[in-house]
N, C-alpha and C. Protein backbone atom coordinates (compact mmCIF):
# COMPACT_ATOMS: atom_id res chain seq x y z
N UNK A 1 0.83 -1.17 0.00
CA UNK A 1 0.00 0.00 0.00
C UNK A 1 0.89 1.25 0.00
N UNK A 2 0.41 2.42 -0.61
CA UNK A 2 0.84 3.36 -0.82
C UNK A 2 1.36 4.63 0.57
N UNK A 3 2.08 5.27 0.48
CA UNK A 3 1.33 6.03 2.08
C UNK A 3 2.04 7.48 1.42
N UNK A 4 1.27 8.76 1.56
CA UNK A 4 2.09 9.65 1.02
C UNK A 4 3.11 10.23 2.88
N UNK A 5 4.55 10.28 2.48
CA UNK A 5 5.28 10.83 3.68
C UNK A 5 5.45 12.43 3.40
N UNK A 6 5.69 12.59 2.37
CA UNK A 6 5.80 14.10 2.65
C UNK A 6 5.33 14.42 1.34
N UNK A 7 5.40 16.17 1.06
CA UNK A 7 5.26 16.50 -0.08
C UNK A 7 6.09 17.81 -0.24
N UNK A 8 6.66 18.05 -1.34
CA UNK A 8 7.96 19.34 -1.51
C UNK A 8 7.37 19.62 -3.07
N UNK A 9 7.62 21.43 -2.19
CA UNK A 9 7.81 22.00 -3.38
C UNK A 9 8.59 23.52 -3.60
N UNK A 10 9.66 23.46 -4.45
CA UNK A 10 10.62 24.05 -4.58
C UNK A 10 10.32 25.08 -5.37
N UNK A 11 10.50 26.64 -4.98
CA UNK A 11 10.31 27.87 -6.19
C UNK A 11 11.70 28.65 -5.94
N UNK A 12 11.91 29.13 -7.16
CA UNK A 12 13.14 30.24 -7.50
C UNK A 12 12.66 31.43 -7.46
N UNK A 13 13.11 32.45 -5.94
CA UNK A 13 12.55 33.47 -5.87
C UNK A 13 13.98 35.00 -6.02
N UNK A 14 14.26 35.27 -6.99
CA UNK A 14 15.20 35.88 -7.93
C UNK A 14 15.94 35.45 -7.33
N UNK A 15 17.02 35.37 -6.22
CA UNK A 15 18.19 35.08 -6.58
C UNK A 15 18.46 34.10 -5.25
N UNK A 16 17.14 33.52 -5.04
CA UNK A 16 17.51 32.30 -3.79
C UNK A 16 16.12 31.25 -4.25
N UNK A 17 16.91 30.42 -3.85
CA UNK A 17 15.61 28.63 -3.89
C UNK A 17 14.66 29.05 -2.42
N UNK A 18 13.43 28.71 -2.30
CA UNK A 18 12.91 28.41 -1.38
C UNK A 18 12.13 26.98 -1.34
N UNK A 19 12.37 25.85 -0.46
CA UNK A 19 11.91 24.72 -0.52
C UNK A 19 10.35 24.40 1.21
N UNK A 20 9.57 24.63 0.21
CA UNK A 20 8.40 24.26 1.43
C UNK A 20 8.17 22.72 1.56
N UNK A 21 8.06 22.56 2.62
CA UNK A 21 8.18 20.48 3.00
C UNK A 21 6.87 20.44 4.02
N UNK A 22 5.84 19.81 3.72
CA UNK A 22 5.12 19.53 4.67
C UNK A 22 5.01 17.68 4.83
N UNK A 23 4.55 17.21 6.00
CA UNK A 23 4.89 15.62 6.50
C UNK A 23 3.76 15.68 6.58
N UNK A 24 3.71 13.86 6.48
CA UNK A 24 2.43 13.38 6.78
C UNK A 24 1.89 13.82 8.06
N UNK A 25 2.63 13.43 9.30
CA UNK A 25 2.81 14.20 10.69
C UNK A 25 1.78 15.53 10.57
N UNK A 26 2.03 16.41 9.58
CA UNK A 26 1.38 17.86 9.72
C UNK A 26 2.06 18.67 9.52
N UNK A 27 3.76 18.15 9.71
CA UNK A 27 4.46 19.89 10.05
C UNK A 27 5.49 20.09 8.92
N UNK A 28 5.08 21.42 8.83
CA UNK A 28 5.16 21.95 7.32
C UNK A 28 6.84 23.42 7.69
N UNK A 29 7.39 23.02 7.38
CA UNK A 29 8.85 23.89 7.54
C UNK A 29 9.22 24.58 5.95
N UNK A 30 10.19 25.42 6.30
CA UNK A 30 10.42 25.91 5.33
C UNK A 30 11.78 26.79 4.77
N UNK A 31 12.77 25.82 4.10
CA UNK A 31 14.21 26.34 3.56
C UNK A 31 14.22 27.09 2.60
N UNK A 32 15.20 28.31 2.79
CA UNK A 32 16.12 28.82 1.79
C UNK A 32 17.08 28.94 1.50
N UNK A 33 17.64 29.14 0.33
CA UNK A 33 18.90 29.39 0.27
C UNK A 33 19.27 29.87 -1.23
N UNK A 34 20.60 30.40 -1.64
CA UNK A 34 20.63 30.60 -2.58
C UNK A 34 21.67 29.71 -3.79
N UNK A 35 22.04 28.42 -2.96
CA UNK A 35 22.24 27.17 -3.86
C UNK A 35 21.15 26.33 -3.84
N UNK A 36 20.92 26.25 -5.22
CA UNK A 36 20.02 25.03 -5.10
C UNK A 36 20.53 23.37 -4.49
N UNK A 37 21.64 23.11 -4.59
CA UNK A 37 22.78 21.71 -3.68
C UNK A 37 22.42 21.76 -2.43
N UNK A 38 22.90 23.27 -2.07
CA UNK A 38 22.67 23.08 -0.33
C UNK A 38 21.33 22.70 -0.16
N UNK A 39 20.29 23.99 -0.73
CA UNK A 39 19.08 23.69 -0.10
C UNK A 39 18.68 22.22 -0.14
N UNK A 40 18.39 21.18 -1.37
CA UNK A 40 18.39 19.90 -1.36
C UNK A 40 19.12 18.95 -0.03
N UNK A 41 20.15 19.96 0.27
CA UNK A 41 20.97 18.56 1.33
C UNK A 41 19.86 19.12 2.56
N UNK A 42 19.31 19.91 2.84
CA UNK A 42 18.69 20.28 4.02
C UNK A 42 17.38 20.10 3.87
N UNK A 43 16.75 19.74 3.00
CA UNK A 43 15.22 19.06 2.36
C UNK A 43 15.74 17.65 2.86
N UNK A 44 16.88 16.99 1.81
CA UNK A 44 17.01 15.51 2.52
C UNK A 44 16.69 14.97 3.96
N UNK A 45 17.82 16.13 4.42
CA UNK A 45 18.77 15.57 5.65
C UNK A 45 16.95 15.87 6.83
N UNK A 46 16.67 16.64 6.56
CA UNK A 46 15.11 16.98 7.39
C UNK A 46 13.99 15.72 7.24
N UNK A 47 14.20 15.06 5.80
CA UNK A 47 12.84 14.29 5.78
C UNK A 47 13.49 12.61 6.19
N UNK A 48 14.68 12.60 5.99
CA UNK A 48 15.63 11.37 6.27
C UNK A 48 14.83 11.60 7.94
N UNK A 49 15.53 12.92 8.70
CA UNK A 49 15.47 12.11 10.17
C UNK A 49 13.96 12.37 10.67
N UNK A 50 12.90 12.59 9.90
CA UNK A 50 11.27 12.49 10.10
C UNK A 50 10.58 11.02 9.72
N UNK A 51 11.99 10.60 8.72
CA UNK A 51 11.03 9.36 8.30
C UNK A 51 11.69 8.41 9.44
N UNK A 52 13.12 8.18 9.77
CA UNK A 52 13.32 7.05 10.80
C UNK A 52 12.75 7.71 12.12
N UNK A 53 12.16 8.57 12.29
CA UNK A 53 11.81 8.76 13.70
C UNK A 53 10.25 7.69 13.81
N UNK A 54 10.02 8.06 12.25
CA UNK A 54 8.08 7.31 12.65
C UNK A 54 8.24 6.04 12.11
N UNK A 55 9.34 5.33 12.04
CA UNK A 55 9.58 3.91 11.21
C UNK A 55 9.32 2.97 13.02
């Protein structure tokens, strides 16, 4: 069975990424930055330690 864990969505706001992440959980955070690399490692590294917390 399917389960949705999170959902992301990434916009280019002139000269920085902003990445909104909300969890199944509810809680909805929100990165910027102006590499798109970094911001991704901090989208990962956030939903990595949300998903082994509820495993």
């Amino acid at each position: 069975m399917e389960e949705t864990l999170c959902s992301i969505e990434i916009v280019k706001d002139n000269s920085s990424y902003l990445a909104k992440v909300q969890t199944s959980l509810g809680r909805y955070v929100e990165y910027e930055n102006q590499l798109l690399e970094t911001l991704l490692q901090q989208v990962y590294e956030d939903i990595q330690e949300e998903i082994e917390n509820t495993l």
